[in-house]
N, C-alpha and C. Protein backbone atom coordinates (compact mmCIF):
# COMPACT_ATOMS: atom_id res chain seq x y z
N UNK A 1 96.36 86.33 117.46
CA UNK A 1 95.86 87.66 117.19
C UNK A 1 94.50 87.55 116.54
N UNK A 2 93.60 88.24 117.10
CA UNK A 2 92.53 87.76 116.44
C UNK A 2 90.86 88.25 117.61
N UNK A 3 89.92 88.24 117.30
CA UNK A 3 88.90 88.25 118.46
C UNK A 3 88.28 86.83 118.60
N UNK A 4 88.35 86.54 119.76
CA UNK A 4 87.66 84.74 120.29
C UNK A 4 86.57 85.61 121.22
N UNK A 5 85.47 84.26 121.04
CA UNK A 5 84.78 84.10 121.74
C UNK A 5 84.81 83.76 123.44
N UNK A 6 84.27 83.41 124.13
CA UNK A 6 84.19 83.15 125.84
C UNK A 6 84.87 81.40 125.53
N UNK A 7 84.50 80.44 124.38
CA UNK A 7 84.80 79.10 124.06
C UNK A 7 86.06 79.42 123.50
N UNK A 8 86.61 80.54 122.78
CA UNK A 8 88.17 80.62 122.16
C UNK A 8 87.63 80.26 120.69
N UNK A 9 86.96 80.12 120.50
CA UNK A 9 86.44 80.69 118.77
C UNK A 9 86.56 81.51 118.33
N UNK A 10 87.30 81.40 117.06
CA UNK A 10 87.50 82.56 116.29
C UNK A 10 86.75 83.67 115.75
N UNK A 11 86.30 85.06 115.74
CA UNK A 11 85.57 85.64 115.01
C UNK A 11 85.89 86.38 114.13
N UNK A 12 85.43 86.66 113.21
CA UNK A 12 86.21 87.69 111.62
C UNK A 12 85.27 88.69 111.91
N UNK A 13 85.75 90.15 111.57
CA UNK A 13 85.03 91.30 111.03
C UNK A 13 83.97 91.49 109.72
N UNK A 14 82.99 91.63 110.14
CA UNK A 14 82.40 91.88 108.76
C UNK A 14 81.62 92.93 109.10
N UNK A 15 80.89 93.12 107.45
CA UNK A 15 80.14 94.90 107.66
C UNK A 15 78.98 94.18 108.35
N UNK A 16 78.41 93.13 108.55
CA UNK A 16 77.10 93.17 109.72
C UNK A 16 77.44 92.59 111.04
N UNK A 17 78.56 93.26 111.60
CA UNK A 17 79.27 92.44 112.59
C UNK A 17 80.13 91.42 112.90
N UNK A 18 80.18 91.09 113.83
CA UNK A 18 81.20 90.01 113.72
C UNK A 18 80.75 88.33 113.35
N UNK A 19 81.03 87.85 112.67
CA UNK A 19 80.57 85.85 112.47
C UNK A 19 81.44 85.04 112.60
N UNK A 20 80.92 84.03 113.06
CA UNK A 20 81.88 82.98 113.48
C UNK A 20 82.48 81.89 112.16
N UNK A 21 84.01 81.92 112.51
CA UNK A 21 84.88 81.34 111.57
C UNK A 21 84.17 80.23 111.42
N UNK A 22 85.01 78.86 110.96
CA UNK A 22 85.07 77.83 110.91
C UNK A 22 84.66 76.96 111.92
N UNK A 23 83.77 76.25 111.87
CA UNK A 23 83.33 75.50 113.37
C UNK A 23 84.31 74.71 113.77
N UNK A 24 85.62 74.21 112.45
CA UNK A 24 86.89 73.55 113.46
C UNK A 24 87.78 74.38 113.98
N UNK A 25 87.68 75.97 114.36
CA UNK A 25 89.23 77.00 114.79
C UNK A 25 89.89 76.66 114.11
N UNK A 26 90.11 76.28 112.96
CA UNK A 26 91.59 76.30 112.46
C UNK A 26 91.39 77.63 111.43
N UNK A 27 92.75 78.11 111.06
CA UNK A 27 92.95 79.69 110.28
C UNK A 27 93.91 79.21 109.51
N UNK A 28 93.21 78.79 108.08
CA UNK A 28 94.28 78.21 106.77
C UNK A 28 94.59 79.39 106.41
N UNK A 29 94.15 80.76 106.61
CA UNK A 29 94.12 81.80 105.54
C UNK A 29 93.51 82.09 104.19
N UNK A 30 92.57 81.16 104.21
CA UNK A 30 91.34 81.39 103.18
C UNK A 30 90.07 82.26 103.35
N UNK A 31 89.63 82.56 102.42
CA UNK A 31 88.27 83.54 102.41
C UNK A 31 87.44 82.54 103.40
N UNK A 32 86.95 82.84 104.44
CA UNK A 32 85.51 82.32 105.19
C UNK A 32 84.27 83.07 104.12
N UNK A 33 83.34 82.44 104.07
CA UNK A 33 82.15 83.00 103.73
C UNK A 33 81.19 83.41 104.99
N UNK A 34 80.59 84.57 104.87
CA UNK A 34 79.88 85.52 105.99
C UNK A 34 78.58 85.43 105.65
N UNK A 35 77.77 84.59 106.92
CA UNK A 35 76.70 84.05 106.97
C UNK A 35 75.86 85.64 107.71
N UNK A 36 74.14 85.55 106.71
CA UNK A 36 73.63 86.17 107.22
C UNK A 36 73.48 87.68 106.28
N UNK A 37 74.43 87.48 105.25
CA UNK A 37 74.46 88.77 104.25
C UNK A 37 73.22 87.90 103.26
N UNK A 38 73.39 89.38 102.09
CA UNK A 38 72.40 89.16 101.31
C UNK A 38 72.83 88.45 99.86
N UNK A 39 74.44 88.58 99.94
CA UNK A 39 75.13 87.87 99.10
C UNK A 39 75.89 87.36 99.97
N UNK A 40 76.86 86.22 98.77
CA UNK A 40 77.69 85.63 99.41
C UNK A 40 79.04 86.38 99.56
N UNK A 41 79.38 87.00 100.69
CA UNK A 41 80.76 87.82 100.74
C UNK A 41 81.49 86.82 101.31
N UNK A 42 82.72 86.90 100.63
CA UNK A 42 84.19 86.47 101.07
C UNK A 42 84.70 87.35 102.15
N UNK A 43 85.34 87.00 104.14
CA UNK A 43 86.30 87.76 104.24
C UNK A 43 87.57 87.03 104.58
N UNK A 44 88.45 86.99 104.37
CA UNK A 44 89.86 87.20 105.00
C UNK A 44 90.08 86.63 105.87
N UNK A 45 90.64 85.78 106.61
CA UNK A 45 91.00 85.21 107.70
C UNK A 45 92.40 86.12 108.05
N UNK A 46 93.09 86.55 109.07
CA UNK A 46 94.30 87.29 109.29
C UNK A 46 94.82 86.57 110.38
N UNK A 47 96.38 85.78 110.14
CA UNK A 47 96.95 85.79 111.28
C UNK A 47 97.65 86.41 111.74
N UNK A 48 98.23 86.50 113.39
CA UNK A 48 98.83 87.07 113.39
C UNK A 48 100.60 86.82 113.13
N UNK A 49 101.43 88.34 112.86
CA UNK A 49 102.71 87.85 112.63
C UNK A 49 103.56 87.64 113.89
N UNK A 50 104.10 86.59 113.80
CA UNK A 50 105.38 86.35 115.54
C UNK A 50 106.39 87.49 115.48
N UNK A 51 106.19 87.71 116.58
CA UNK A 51 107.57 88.63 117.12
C UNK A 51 108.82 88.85 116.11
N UNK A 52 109.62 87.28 116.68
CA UNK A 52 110.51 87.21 115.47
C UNK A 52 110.36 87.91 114.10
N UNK A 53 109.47 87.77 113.53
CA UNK A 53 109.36 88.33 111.99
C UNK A 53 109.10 89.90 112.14
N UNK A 54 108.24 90.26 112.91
CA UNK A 54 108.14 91.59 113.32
C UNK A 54 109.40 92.34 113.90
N UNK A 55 110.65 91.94 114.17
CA UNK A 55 111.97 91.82 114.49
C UNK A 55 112.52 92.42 113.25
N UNK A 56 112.72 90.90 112.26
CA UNK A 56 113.22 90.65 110.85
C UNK A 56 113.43 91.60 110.23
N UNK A 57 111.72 92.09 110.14
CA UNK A 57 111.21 92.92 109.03
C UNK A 57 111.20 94.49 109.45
N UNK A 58 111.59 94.55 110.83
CA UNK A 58 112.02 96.49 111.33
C UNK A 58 113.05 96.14 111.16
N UNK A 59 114.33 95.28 111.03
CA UNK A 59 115.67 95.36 110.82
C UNK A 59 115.69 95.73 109.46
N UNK A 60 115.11 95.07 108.46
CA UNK A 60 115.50 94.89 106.63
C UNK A 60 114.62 96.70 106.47
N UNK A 61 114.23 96.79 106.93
CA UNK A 61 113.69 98.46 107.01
C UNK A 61 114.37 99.51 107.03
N UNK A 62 114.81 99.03 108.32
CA UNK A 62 115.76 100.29 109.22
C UNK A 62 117.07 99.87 108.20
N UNK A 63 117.81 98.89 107.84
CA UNK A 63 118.73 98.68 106.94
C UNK A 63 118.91 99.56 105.85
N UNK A 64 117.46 99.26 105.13
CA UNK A 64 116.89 100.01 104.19
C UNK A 64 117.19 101.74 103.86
N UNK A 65 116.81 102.33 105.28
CA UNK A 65 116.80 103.41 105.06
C UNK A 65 118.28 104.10 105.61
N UNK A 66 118.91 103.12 106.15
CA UNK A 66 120.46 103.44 106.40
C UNK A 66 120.81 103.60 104.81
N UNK A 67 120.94 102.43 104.01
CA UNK A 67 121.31 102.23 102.49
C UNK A 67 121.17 103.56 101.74
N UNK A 68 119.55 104.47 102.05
CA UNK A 68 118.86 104.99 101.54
C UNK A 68 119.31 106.45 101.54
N UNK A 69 120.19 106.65 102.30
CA UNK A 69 120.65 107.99 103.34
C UNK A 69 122.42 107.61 103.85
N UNK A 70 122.64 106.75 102.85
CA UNK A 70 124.01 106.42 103.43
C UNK A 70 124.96 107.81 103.37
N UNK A 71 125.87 108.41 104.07
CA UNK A 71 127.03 109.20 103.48
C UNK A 71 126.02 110.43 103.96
N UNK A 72 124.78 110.65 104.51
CA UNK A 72 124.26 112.05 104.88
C UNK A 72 124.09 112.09 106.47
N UNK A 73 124.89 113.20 106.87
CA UNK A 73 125.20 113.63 107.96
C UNK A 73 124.14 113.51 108.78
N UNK A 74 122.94 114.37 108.63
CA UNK A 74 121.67 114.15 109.04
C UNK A 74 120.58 114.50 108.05
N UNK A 75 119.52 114.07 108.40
CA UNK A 75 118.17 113.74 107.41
C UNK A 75 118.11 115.65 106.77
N UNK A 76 118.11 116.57 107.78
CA UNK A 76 117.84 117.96 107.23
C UNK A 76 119.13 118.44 106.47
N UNK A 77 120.20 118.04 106.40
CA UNK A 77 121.49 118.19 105.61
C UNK A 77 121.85 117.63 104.50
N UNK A 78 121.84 117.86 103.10
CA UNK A 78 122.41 116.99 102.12
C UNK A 78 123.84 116.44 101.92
N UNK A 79 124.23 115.50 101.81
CA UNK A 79 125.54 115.16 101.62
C UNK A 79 126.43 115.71 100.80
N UNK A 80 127.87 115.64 100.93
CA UNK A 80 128.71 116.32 99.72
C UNK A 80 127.92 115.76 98.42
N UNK A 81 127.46 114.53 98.04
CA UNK A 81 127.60 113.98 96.75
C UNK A 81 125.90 114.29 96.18
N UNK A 82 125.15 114.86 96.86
CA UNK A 82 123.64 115.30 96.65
C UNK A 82 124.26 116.88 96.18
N UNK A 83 125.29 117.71 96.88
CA UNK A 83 125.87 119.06 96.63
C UNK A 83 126.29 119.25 95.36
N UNK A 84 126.95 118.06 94.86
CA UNK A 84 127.84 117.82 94.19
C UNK A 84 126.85 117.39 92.84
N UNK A 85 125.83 116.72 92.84
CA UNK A 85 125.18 116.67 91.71
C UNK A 85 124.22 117.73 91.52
N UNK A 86 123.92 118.54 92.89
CA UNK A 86 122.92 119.95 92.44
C UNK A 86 124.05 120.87 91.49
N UNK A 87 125.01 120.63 91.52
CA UNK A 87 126.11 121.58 91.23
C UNK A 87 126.34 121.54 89.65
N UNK A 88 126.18 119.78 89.39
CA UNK A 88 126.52 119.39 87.69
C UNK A 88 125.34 119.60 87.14
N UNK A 89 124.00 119.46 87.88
CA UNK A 89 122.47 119.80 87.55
C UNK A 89 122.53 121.19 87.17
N UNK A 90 123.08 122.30 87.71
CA UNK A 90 122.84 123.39 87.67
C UNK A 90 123.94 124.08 86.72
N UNK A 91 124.53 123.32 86.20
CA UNK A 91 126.04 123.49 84.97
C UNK A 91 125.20 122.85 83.89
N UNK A 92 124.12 121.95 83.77
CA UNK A 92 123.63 121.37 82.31
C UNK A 92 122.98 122.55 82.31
N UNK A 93 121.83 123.29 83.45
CA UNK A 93 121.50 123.85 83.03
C UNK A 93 121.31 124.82 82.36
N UNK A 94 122.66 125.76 82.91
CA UNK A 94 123.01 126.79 82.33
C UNK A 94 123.39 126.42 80.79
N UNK A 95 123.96 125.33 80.98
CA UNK A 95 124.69 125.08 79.09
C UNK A 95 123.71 124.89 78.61
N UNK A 96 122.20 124.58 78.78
CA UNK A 96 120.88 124.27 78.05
C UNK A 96 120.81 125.39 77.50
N UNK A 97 120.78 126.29 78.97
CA UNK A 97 120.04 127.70 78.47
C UNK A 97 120.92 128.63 77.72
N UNK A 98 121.65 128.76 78.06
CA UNK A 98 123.17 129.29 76.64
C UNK A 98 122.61 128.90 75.35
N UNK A 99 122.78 127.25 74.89
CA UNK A 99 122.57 126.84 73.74
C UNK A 99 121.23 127.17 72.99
N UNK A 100 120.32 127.35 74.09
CA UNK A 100 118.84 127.68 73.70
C UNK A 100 118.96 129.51 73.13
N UNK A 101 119.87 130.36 73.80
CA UNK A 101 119.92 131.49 73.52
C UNK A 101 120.57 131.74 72.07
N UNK A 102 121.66 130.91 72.09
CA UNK A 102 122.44 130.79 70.69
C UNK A 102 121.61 130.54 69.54
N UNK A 103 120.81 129.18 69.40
CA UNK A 103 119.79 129.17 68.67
C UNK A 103 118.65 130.18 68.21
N UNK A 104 118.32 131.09 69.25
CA UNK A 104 117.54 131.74 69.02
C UNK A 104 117.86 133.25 68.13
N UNK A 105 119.37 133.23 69.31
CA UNK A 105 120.18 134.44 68.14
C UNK A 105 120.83 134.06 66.88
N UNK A 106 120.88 132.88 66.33
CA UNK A 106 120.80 132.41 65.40
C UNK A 106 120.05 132.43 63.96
N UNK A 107 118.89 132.29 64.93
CA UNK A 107 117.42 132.40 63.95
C UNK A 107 117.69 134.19 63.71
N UNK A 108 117.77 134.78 64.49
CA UNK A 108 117.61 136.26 64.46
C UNK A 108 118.68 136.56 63.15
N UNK A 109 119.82 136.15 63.41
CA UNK A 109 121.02 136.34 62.54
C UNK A 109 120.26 136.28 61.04
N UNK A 110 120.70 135.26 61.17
CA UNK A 110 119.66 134.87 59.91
C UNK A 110 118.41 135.60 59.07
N UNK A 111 117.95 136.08 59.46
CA UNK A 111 117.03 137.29 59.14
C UNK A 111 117.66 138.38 59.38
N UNK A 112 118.40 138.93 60.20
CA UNK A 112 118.95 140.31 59.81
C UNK A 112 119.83 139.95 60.99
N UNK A 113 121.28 139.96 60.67
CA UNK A 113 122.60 140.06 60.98
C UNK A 113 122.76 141.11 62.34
N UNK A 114 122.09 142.25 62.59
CA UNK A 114 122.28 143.23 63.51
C UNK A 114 121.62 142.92 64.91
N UNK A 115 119.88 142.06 64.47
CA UNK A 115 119.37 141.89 65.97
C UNK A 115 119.61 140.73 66.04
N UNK A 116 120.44 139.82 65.40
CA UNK A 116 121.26 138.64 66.23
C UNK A 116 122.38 138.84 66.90
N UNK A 117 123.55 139.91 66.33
CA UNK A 117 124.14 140.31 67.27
C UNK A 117 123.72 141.26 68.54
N UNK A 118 122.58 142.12 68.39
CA UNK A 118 122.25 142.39 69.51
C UNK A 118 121.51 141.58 70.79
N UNK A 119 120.80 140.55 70.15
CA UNK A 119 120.62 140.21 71.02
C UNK A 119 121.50 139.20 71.85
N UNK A 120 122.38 138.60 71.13
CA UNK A 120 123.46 138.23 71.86
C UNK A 120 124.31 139.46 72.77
N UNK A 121 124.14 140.60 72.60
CA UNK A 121 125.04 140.86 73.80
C UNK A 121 123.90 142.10 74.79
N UNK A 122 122.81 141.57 74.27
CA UNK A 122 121.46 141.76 75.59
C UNK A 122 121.41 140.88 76.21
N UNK A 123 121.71 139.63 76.01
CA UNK A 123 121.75 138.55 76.99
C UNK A 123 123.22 138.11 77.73
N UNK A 124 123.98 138.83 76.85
CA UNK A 124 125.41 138.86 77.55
C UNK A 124 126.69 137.48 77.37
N UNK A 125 125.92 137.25 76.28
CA UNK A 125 126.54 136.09 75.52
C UNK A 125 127.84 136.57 74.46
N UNK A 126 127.96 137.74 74.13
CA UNK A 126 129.16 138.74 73.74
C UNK A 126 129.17 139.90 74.57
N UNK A 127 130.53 140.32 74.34
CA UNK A 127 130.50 141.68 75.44
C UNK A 127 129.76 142.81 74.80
N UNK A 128 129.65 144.07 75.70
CA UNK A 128 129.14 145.15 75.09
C UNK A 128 130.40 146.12 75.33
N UNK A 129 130.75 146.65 74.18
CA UNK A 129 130.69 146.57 72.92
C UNK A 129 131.25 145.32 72.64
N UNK A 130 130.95 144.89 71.53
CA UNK A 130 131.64 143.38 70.88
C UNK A 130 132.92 143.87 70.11
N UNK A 131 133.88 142.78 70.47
CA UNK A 131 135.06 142.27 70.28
C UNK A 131 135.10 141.62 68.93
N UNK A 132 136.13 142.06 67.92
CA UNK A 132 136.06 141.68 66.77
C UNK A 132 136.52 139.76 66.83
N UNK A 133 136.82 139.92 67.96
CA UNK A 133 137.24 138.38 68.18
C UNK A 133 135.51 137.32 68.53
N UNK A 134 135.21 137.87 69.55
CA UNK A 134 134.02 137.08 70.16
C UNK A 134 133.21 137.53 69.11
N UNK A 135 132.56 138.57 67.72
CA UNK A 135 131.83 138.27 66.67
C UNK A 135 132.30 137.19 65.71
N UNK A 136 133.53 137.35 65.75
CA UNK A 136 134.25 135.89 65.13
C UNK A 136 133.87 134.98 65.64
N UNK A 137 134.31 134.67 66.87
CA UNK A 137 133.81 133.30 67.68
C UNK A 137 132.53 132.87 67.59
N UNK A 138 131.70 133.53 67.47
CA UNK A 138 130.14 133.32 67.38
C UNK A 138 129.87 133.19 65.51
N UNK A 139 130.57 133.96 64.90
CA UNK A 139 130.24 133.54 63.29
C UNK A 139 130.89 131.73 63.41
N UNK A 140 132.27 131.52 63.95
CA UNK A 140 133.07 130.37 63.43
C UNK A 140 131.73 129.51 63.99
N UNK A 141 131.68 129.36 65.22
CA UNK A 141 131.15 128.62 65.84
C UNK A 141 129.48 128.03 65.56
N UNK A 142 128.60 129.22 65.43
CA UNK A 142 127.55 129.45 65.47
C UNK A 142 127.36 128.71 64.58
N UNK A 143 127.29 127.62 63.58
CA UNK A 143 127.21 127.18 62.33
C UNK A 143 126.66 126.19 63.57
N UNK A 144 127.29 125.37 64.03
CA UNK A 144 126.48 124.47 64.83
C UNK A 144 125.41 124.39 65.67
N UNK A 145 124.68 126.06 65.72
CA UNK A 145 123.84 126.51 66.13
C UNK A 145 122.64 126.64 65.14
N UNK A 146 123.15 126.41 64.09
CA UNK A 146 121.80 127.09 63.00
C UNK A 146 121.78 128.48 62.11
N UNK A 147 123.71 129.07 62.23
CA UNK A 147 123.76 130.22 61.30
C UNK A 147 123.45 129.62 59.79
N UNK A 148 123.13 130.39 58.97
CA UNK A 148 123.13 130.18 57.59
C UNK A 148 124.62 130.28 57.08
N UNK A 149 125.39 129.79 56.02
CA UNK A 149 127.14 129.98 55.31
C UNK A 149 126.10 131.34 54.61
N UNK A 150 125.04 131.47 53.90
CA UNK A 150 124.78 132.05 53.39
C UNK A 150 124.42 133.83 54.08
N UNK A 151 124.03 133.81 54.77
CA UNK A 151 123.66 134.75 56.33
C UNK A 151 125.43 135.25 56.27
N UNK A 152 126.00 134.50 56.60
CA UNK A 152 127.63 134.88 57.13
C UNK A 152 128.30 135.19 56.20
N UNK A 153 128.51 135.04 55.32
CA UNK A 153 128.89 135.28 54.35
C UNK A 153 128.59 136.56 53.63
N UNK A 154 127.04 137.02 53.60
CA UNK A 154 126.46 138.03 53.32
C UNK A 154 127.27 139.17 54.76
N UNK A 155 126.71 139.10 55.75
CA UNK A 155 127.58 140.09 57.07
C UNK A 155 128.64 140.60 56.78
N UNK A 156 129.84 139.32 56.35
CA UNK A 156 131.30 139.58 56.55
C UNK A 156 131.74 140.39 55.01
């Protein structure tokens, strides 16, 4: 692989055309130096790769992307187990965003007892009207959120 001459001499690419390799044809795979520049540039000698390896190396590929896509029906379809983790992805998230709401009606509590419970059940985190149970549940609980004993205590 390679460009030869009319004699079967090797030639390399360079930016002022093409120059001739090594005056013995042989291709160690070392930098040739490119006669005729204004510095001394190094290029590349390239052989080419055999069949065989060009074989090898679309098999360990194509392997590859079997491995890569194993268990999916087809490339435009996600598998049960891609379904199945959008599913637990989308359960942290909600529990993020819950816990992030709690905190915040927390902070509210804390400063005045009424727009922490309201805003817990503007966001629908207690029912409307609230349940003397679920304001319980949210006083017992809410401590791990950031209520004050002092805040709760004052309310109740």
């Amino acid at each position: 692989g390679g460009v030869v001459d009319e004699e079967g001499e090797p030639y390399l690419p360079s930016p002022m055309g093409l120059s001739r390799a090594s005056s013995n044809g042989t291709s160690s795979g070392a930098p040739t130096p490119v006669q005729g520049t204004a510095s001394p540039m190094m290029v590349a000698r390239h052989r080419s790769v055999p069949d065989h390896l060009k074989e090898l190396c679309f098999e360990a590929l194509l392997g590859s992307l079997r491995r890569l896509f194993h268990g999916a029906e087809s490339l435009g379809e996600p598998s049960q187990a891609a379904k199945d983790k959008r599913a637990q992805t989308s359960h942290l998230r909600t529990a993020k965003n819950r816990k992030r709401s709690l905190h915040h009606a927390a902070a509210l509590f804390n400063e005045k007892p009424k727009k922490g419970l309201q805003y817990l059940i503007d966001n629908g985190i207690l029912p409307s009207p609230p349940t003397p149970e679920s304001v319980a549940s949210f006083l017992r609980n809410g401590l791990v959120v950031g209520l004050d004993k002092p805040a709760v205590g004052q309310y109740l």
